[in-house]
Each structure stands twice: as C-alpha cells, then as structure tokens.
Protein backbone atom coordinates (compact mmCIF):
# COMPACT_ATOMS: atom_id res chain seq x y z
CA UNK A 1 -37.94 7.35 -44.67
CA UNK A 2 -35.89 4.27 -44.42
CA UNK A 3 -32.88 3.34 -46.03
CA UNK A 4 -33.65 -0.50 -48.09
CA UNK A 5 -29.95 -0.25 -49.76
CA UNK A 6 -28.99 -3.22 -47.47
CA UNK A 7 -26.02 -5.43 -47.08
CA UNK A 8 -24.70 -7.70 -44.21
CA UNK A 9 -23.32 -6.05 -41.30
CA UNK A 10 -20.90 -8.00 -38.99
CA UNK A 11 -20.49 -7.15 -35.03
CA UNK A 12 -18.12 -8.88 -32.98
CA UNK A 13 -19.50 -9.96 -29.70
CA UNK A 14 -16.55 -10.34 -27.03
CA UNK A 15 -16.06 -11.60 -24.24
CA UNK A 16 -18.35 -15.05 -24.10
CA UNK A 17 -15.73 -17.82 -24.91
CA UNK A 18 -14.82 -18.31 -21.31
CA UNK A 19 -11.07 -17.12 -21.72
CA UNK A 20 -10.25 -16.10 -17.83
CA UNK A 21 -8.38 -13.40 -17.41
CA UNK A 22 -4.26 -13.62 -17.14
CA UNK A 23 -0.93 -12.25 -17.44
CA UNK A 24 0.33 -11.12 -14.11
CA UNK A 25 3.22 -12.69 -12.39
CA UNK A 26 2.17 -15.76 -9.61
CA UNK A 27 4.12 -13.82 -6.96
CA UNK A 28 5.81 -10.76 -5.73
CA UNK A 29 8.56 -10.89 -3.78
CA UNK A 30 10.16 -7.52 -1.48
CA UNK A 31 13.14 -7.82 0.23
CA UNK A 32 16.06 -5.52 1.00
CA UNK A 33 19.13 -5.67 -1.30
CA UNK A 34 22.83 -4.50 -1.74
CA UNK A 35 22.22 -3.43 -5.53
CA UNK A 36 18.81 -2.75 -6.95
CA UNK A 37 16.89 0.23 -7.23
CA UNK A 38 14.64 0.55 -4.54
CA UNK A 39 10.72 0.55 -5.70
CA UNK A 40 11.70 -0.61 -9.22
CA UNK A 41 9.74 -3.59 -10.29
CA UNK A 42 11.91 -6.28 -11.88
CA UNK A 43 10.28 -9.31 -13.87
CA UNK A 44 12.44 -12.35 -13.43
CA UNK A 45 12.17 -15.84 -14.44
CA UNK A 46 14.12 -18.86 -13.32
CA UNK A 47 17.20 -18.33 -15.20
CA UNK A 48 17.22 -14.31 -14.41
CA UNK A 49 20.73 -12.74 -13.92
CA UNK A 50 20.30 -11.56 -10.34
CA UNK A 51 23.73 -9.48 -10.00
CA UNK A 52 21.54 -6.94 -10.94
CA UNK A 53 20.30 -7.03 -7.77
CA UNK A 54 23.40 -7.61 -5.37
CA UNK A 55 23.08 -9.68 -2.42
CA UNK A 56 20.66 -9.57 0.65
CA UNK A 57 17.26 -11.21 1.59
CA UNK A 58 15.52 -10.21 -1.44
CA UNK A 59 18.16 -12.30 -3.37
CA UNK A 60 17.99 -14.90 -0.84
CA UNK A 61 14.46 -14.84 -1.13
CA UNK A 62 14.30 -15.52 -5.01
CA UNK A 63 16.75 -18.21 -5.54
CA UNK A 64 15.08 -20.17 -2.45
CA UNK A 65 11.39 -19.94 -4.60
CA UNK A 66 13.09 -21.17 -7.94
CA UNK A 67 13.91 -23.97 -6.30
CA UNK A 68 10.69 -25.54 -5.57
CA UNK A 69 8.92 -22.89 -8.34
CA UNK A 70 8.02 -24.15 -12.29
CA UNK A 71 10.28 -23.28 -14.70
CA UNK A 72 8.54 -20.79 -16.67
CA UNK A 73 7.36 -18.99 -13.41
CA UNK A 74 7.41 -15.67 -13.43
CA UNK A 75 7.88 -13.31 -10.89
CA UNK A 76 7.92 -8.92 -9.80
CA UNK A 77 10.98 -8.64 -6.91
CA UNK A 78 11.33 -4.73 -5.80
CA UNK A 79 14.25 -3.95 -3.62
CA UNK A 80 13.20 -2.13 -0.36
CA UNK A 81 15.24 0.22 1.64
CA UNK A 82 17.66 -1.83 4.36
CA UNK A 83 16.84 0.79 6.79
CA UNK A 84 17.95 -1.15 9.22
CA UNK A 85 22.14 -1.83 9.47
CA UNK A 86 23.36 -4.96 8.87
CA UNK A 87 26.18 -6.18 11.68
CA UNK A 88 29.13 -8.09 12.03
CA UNK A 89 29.39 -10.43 15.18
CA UNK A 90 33.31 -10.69 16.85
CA UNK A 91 35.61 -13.19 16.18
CA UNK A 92 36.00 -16.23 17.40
CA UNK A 93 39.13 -17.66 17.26
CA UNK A 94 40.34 -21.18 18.37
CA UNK A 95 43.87 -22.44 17.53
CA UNK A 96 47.44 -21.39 18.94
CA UNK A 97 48.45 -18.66 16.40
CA UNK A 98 49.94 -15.73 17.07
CA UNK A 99 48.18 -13.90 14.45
CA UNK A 100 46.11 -10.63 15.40
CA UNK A 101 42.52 -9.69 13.51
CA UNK A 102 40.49 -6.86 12.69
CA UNK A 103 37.15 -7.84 11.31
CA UNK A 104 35.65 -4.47 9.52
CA UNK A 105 33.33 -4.08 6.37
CA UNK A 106 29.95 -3.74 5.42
CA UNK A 107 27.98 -7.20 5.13
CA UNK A 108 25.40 -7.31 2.10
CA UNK A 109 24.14 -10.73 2.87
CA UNK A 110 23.55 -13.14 6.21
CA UNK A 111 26.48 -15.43 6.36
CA UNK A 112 27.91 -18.12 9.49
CA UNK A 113 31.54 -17.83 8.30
CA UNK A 114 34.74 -20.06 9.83
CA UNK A 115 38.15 -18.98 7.83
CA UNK A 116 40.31 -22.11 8.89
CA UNK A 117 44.32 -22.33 8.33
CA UNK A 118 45.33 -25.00 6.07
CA UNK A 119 48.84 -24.25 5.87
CA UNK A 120 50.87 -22.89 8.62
CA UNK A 121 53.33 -20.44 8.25
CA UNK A 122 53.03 -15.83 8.10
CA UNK A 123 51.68 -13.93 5.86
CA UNK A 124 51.71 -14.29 2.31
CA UNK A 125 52.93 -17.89 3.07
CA UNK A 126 50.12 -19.75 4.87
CA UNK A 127 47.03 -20.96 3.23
CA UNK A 128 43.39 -20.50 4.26
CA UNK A 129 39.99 -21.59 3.12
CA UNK A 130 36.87 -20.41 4.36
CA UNK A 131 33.48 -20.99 4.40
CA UNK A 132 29.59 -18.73 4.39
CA UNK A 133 27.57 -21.68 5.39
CA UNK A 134 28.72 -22.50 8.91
CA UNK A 135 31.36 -25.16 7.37
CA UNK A 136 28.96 -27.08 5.25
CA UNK A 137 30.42 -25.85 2.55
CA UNK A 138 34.26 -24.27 1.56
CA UNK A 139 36.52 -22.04 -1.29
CA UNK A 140 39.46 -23.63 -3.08
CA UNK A 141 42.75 -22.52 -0.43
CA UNK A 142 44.14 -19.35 -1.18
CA UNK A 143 47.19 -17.92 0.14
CA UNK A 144 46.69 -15.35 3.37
CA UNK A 145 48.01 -11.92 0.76
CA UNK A 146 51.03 -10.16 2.54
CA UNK A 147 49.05 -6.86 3.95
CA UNK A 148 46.63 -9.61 5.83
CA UNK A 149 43.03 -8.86 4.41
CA UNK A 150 40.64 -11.06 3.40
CA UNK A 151 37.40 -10.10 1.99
CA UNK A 152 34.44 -12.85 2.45
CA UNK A 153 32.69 -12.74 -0.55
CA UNK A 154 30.01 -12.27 -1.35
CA UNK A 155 29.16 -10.49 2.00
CA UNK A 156 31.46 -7.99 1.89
CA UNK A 157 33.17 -8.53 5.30
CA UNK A 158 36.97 -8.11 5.70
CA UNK A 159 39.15 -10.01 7.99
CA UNK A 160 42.73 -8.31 8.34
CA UNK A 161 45.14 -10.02 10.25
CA UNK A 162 48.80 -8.97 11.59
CA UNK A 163 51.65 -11.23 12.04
CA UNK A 164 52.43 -12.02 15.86
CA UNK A 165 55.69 -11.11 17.82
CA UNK A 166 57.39 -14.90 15.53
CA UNK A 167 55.96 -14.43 12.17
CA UNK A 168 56.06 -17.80 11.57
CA UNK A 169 54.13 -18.76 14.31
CA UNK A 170 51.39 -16.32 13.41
CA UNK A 171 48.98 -19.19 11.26
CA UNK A 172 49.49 -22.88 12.88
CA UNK A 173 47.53 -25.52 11.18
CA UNK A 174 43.71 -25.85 12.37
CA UNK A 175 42.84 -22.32 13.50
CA UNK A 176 40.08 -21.77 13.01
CA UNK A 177 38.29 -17.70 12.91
CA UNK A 178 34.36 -17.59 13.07
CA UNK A 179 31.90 -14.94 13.15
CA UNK A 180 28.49 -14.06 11.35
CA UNK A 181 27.51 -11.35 9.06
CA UNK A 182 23.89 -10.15 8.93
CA UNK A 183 22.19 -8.59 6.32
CA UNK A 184 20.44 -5.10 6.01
CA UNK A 185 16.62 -5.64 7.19
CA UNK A 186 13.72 -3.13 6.08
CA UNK A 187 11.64 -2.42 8.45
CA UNK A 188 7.88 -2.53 8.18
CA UNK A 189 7.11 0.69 7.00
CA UNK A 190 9.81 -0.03 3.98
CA UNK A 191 8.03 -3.26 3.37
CA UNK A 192 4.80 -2.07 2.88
CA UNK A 193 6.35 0.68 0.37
CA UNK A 194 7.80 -1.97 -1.78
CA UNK A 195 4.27 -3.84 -1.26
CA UNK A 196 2.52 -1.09 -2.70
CA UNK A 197 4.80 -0.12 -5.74
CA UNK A 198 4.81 -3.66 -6.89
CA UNK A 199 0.98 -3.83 -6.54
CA UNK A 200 0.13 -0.34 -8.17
CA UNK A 201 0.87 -2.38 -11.56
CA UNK A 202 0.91 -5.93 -11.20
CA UNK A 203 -1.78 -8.13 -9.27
CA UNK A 204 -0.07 -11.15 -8.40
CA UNK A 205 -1.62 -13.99 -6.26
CA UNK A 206 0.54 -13.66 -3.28
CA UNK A 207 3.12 -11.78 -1.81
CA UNK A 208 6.41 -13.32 -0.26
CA UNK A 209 7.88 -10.56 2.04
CA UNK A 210 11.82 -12.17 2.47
CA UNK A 211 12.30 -9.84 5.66
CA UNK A 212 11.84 -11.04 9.44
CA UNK A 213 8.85 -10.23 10.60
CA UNK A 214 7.39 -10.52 14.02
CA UNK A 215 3.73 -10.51 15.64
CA UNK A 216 3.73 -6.47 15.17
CA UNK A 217 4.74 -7.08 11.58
CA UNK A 218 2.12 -9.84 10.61
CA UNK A 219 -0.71 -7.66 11.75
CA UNK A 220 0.82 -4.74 9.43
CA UNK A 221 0.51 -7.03 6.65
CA UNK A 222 -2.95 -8.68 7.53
CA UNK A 223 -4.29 -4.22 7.65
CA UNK A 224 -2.43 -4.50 4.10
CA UNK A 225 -4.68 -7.47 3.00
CA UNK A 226 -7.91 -6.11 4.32
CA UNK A 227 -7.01 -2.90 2.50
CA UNK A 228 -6.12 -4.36 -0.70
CA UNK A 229 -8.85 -6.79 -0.63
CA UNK A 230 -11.65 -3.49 -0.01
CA UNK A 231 -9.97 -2.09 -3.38
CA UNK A 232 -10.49 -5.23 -5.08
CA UNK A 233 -7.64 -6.65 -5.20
CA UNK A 234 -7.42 -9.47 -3.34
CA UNK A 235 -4.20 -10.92 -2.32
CA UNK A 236 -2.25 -13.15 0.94
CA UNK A 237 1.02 -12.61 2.53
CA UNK A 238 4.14 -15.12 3.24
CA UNK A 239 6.18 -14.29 5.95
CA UNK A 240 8.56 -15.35 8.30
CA UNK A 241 10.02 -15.02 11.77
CA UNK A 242 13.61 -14.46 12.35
CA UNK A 243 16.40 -17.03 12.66
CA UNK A 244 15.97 -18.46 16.48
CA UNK A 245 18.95 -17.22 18.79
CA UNK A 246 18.41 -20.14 21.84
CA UNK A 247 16.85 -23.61 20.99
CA UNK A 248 14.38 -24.72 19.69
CA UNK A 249 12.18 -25.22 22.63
CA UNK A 250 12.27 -21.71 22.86
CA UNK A 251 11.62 -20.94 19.59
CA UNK A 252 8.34 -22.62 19.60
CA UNK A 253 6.90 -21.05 22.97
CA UNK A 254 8.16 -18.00 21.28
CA UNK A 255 5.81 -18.56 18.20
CA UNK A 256 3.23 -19.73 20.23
CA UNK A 257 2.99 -16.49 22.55
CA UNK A 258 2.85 -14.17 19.57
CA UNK A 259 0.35 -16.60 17.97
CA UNK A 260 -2.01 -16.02 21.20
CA UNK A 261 -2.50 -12.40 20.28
CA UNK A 262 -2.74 -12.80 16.37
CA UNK A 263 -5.22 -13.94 13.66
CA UNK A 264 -5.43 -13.18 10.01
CA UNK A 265 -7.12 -15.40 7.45
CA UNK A 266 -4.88 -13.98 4.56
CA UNK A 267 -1.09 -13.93 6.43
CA UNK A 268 0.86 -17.32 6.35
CA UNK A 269 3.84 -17.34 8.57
CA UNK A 270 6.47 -20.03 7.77
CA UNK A 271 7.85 -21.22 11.38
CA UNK A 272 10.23 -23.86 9.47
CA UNK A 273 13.90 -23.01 9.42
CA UNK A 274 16.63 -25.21 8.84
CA UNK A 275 19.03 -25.53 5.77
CA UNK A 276 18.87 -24.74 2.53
CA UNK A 277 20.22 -26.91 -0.18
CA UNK A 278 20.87 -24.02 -2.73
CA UNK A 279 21.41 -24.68 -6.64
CA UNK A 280 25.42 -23.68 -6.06
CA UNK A 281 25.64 -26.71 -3.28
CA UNK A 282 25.92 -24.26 0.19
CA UNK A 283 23.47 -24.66 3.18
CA UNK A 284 22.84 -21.37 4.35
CA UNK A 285 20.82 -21.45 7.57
CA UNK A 286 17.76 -19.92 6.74
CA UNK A 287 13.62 -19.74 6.92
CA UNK A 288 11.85 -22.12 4.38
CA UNK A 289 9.08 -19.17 3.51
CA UNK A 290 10.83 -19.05 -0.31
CA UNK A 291 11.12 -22.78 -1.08
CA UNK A 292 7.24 -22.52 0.25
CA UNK A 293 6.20 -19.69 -1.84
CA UNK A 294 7.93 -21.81 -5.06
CA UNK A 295 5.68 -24.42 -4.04
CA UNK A 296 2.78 -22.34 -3.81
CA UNK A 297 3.28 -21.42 -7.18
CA UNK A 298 3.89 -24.90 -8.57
CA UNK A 299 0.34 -26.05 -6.71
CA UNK A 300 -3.06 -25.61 -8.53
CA UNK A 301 -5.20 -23.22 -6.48
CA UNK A 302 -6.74 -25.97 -4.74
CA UNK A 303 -4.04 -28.42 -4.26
CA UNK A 304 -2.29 -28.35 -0.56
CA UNK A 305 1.37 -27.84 -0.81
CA UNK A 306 1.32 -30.79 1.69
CA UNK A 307 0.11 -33.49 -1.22
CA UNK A 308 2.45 -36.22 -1.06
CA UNK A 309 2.44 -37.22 -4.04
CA UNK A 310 2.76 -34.20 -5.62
CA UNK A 311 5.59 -31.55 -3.46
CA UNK A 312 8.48 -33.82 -1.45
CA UNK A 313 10.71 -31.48 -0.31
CA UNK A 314 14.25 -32.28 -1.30
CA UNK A 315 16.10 -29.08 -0.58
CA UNK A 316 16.63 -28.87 2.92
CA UNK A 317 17.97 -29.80 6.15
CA UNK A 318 15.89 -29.70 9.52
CA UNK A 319 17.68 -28.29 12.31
CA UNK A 320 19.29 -30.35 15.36
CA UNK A 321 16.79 -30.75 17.92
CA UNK A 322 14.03 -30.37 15.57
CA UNK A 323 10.89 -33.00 16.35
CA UNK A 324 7.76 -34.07 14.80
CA UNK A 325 6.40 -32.59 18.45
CA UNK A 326 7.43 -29.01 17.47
CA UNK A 327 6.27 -29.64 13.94
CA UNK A 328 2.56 -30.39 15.13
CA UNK A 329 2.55 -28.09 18.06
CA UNK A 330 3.38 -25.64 15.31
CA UNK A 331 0.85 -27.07 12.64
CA UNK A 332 -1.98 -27.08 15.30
CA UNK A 333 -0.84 -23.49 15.97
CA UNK A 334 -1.74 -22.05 12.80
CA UNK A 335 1.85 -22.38 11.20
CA UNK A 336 3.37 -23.75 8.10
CA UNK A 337 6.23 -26.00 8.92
CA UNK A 338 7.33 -29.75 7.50
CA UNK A 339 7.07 -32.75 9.00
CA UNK A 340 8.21 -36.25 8.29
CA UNK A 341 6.24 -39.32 7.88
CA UNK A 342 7.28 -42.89 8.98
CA UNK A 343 7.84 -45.12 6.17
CA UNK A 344 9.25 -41.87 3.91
CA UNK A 345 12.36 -40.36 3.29
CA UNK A 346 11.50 -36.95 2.15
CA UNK A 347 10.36 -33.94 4.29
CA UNK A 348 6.71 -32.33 3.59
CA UNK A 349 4.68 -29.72 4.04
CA UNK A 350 2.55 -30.88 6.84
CA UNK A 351 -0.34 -28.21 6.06
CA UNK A 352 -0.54 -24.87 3.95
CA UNK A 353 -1.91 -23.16 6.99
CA UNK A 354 -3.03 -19.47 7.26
CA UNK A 355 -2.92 -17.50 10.93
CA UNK A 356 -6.92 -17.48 10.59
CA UNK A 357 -8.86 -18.03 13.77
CA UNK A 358 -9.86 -22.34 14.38
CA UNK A 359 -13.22 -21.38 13.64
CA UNK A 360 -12.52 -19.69 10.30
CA UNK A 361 -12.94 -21.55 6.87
CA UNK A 362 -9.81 -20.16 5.63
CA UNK A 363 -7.35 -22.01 7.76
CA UNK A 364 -5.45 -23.28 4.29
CA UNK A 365 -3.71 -21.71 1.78
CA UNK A 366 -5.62 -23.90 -0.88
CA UNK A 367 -9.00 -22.78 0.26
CA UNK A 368 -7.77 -18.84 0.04
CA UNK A 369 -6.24 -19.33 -3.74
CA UNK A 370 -9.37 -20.95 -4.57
CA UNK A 371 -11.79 -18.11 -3.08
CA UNK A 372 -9.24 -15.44 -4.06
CA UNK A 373 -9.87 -16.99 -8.17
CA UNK A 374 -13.04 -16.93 -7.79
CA UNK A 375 -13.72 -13.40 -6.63
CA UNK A 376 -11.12 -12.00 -9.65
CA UNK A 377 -12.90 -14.66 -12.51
CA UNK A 378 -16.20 -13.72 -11.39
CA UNK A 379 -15.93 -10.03 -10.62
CA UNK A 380 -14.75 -9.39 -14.23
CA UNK A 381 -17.24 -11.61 -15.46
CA UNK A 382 -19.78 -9.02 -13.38
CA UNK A 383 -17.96 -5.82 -14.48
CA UNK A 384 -19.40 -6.08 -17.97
CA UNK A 385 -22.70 -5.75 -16.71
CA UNK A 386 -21.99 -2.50 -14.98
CA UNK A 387 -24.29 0.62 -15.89
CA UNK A 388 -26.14 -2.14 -18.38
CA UNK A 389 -29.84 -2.37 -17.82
CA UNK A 390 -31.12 -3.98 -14.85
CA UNK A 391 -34.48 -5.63 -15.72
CA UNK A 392 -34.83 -9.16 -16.44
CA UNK A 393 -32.89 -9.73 -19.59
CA UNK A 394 -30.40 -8.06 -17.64
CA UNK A 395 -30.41 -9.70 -14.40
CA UNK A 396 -30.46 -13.26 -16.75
CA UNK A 397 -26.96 -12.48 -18.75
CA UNK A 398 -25.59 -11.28 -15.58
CA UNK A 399 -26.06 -14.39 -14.17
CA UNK A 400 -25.35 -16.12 -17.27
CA UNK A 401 -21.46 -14.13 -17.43
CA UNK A 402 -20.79 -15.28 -13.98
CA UNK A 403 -21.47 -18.63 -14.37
CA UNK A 404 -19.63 -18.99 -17.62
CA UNK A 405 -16.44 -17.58 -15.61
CA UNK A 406 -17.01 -20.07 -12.63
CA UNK A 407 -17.20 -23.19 -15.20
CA UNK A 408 -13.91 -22.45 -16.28
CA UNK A 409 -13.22 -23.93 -12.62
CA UNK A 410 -15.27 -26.85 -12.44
CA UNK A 411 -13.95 -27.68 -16.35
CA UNK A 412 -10.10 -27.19 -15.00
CA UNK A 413 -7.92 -30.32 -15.30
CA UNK A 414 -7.25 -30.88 -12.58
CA UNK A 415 -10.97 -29.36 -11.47
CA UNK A 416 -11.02 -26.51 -8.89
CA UNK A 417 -14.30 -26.50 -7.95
CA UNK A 418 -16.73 -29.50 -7.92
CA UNK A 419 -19.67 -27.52 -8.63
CA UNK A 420 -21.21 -24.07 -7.36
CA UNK A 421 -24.41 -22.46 -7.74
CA UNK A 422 -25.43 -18.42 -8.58
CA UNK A 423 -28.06 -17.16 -6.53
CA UNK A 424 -30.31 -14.07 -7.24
CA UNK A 425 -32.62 -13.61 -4.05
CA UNK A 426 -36.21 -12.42 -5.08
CA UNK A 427 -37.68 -9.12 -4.49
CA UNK A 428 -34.15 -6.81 -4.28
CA UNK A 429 -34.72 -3.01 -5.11
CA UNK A 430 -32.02 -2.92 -7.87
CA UNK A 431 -32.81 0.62 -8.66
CA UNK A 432 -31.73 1.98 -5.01
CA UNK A 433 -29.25 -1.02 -3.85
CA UNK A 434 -28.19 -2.35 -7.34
CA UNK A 435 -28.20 -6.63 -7.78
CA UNK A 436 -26.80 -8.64 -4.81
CA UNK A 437 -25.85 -12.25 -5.52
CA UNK A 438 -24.81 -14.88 -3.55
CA UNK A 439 -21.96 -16.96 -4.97
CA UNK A 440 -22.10 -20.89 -3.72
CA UNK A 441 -18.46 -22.43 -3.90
CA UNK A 442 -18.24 -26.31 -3.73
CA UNK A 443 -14.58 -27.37 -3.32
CA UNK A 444 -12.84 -30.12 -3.86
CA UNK A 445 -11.81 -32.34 -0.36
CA UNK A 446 -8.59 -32.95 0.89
CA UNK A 447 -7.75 -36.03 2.27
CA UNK A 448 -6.20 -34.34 5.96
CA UNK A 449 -6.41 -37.68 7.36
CA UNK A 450 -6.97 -41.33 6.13
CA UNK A 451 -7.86 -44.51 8.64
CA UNK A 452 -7.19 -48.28 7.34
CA UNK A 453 -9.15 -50.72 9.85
CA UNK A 454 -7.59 -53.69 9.95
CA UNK A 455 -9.02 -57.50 10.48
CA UNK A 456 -7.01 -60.46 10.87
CA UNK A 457 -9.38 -63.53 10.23
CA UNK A 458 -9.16 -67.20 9.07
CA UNK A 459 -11.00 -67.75 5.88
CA UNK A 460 -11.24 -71.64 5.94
CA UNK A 461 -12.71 -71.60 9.38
C-alpha cells in the first residue's frame, strides 16, 4: 500500500552547467638535472625556487618557458637520470703567460666559458673575470686565490693553474682561457621514464622534453603519443635537436635528411637555436624549444604562436649566418623556427608546425590543441552516458551532453571553434557495437598569407 505522508524531496542534478573540466598543469617538462629527485613530480610556477633542482637542461628548460609563459602558469618538471656524462672540452689558451692549467670537475650545466686576465701579475696577485656565455656576459674581477683554482660556477668546472718558471710573468694582461662544459643528457629510454611518471598523475596538454633529441628520438616520442593517445590521453611532444657543431648550412641539410625519414602529427621539433636573453641578463647559446613551449602556453588552443600581433619574440638572438632562406627551408620542412619580417623589428614564430606528413591536417600546433580539447571536453561529456540506457531518450541526452561540452568552444572569448555539428548515423546495432558518432569540428582560419593588389590611377581623368 502506498505511503501518502508526502513532503518535497530535492535531487541535485550535476553535471549540465557546461563547466569543462580543469586543473592540470599546461605543460610538463623532463630534463636531466644536478639536484632533484629523479621521477618526482614538482609543481612550479613562475616565481618557483629552482635550487631545488640544481642545474642542467631541465633547469635550462624551465626558466627559458617562463619567459615567454603567463604568469600564473603552472607547470610538473621531473628530473630524469643524466645517464649520459657530461664533458669538459680542453683549454684554449691565447696570451703570453707563463701560467700552467689543469681543467678537472664535474660540469652540471652547458656553459661556453673564457676566464680572461685583468690584472697581470702570480698568483694570489693577478685578477681574473670570467664568463658562461661565450663573453656576452662577465663576474665582478676576483683575485686568482694563491693554490690556483677556480671553480666556474654554476657548472661546477675547476680551472687550477701553476705559476710558470718567473712567477710574475705567469698572468700578463689579456689572456685569455676558453673551453666548454656540457651538461649530463638522458638518454631516450630515461626520457620516456620521466614521461610516464609525470603522466601517471597529471594530464597536461603538452610535453617539453629539454634533452637533445635526434630522428631516432622523435620517433620514440611520436610511439609515446600514439600510445598515450590509445589510453585516452591525448597529448604532443616539443623537442629539439642538439646545438650544431659546423655551420649552419650544415645544420639545415642535417635536419632536412632526418626529416626525409620522419613524420608524426603529434611531435614538434624546434630547429631554432640562437641566444637566449635570460631574466639574469646572460646569453647562453641554446635551442628556442622552451621560450616556444612558454608561448604555447600563453596561446589559446587555436591561436598560432606565429600571430603577430599577439607573440613578438623579444628574448633572443639569431645566430651568425642565420637567413630567412634557412628559416623557410626549415618552415617548409615541417619545423618550428623564427623568421623576420621586413618592415619589423622583432623576431617571430614563422609557423607552429608539427613533423606531420604535407598531406595531413595536423601540420600546426593550433589545429592539434584544438582537436586534442575537443576529444578531452567531449569524451567526458560522453563518459556519463556510459552503461546508461541506449534507446532513444538515451541516444538524445547523449547527444545533448556532447554538444553542451563543444559550445563551451564556440562560446570561448576568444571562440575556438566557429561551429560544429554531432552526428548519429541511422540504423547502428547499439546493443552489439554500442553508439558511434561522428564529431564535425569547424575551426577558426588563420590568416597564413595576406595579398594587397595595388592600383595606381588618376581620379580626375
């Protein structure tokens, strides 16, 4: 028998406002340090004390994307193992000195150092300076100590010297002692362990791996992808080659050979190197793969990271012999690198390009983040249906949950999407193969190229 002792009974129904889903960091960056504990995951924000986390290309890595990054961006950096040594080059020396050197020590970060004499005189009498940044930049003079060693910081390489047969003579004025330091590396199979802890708990957008990596190590990443996006989490690499040894002629056929063999829709590989204007005034020499990922993250999903508008690039220095030739031999290649245009002072991003095939539609970064939304927005949107009946009703607020998700990008200021459209083809057995729908994406155009046609004419004739 019924029960008529009645009242008013309230249910919340979730989950129909709109709201997309948040909370994860914009990037994750992996990188081989001096200091941090390999396969932690550290959250760090722009003004993040990174001692914690020594020196190396991780650290390198992260203060080259704050540079070009938002100011509340947040990111997940986990150390990977520097499995491979670091190295310390000889030592140049030019000058007339008499002085003797020993360069030993373990380098913890990449560094062009030149220790020049300022002061002549022996030890614990003449003056030095030196510089990390191939001159560009130098320390307050210090006096050369009386045992002769001189530790480079912060790479961690000493230089000892001895006094020659005249002490005196041993440091004249102007000599000048040079050599490089490079920093641990991790190799691939590191890299993709660091990938994989950081992505067991966060699902960031992209991933910025601040290691070289060559043709062999792009295609390890691109398997990554394809894995990751199979397990539903969908997500693109940034990458980098290594600092060019000859010119850079050769740098570019270099690129270009390892870009005949290779194609991956979701792997970006920054070709531009140059210098980098850092926040504590040195040019390092260095890829532009972290001041790209900063501007990745300061780009809406559909904005190109080559607006002009919107991302000049004010931190860095193209290398000598650089031309707009190798930038669009590059571009057309399939590579991210900056270019100049006449008329402008800045440097640009001349494309967001992926290394996708030239008949793929994901040849831009923009058009991946935009996809990539889309399939998290609308898959979540689709996971509340799951198990839930599957007859009309059904079908209907299916359909109804995936478009409210996808008008969250077409009602984005800036939009996202200009439109799209859900599709439900007729006569599907849902009871054997479930409900299939096709997703229609309209996005918004970017202007690649723009023509003004000109006519000179007299209007009183």
């Amino acid at each position: 028998m019924p029960s008529f002792y009645g009242d008013v009974y309230e249910t919340i129904v979730d989950g129909v406002s709109g709201l997309s889903a948040g909370g994860d960091p914009s990037c994750q960056i992996v990188g081989s340090c001096s200091l941090g504990e390999v396969g932690k995951k550290y959250l760090l924000g722009k003004n993040s004390d990174l001692s914690v986390l020594g020196e190396g290309n991780l650290v390198d890595g992260i203060r080259d994307f704050f540079l070009t990054a938002p100011a509340d961006s947040v990111i997940v950096a986990v150390p990977t193992t520097g499995d491979i040594a670091g190295s310390l080059s000889t030592v140049t020396k030019t000058g007339t000195g008499t002085a003797t050197n020993a360069l030993t020590g373990t380098p913890k970060c990449n560094a062009e150092v030149i220790l020049e004499i300022t002061k002549a005189g022996a030890l614990n009498e003449a003056r030095a300076k030196y510089s990390t940044d191939g001159g560009d930049t130098y320390t307050e003079e210090f006096i050369i100590p009386v045992g002769g060693a001189v530790t480079i910081d912060p790479c961690g390489a000493v230089i000892t010297f001895t006094e020659g047969g005249t002490p005196a003579e041993s440091f004249v004025l102007g000599d000048t002692y040079s050599f490089t330091a490079t920093a641990p590396k991790s190799s691939l199979a590191k890299v993709i362990e660091g990938v994989n802890a950081g992505l067991d708990l966060y699902s960031p957008e992209f991933v910025f791996v601040a290691e070289d990596m060559d043709d062999t190590g792009w295609a390890g990443l691109g398997s990554l992808a394809d894995t990751y996006y199979s397990a539903h989490k969908p997500v693109f690499f940034i990458t980098k080659p290594a600092l060019p040894s000859g010119d850079v002629d050769t740098y570019v056929s270099d690129l270009m050979t390892k870009r005949a063999t290779f194609a991956h829709r979701f792997v970006v590989v920054c070709a531009q190197y140059g210098e980098i204007i850092g926040a504590d005034g040195k040019l390092p020499a260095r890829n532009g793969a972290g001041i790209l990922s900063g501007t990745i993250a300061s780009a809406n999903v559909n904005q190109s990271v080559g607006e002009v508008n919107a991302f000049p690039v004010t931190v860095f220095k193209m290398p000598s012999g650089w031309t707009e030739a190798h930038s669009k031999t590059l571009d057309d290649g399939g590579f991210t690198v900056l270019r100049r245009y006449a008329g402008l002072k800045s440097l640009f991003w001349a494309n967001g390009r992926t290394m996708a095939e030239s008949i793929s539609d994901y040849q831009f970064i923009e058009v991946v983040r935009t996809v990539f939304k889309a399939i998290r927005i609308s898959r979540v949107a689709a996971l509340g249906s799951l198990q839930g009946a599957g007859d009309s009703i059904g079908i209907e607020r299916l359909k109804a949950n995936i478009n409210t998700a996808l008008n969250t990008m077409v009602k984005a200021v800036p939009r996202e999407l200009t439109g799209f459209q859900v599709l439900f083809p007729d006569n599907q057995d849902i009871v054997n193969n479930g409900a299939a729908f096709e997703l229609e994406l309209y996005g918004v155009p970017i202007l690649r190229k723009i023509k003004l046609f000109l006519k000179y004419m007299y209007k009183e004739a």
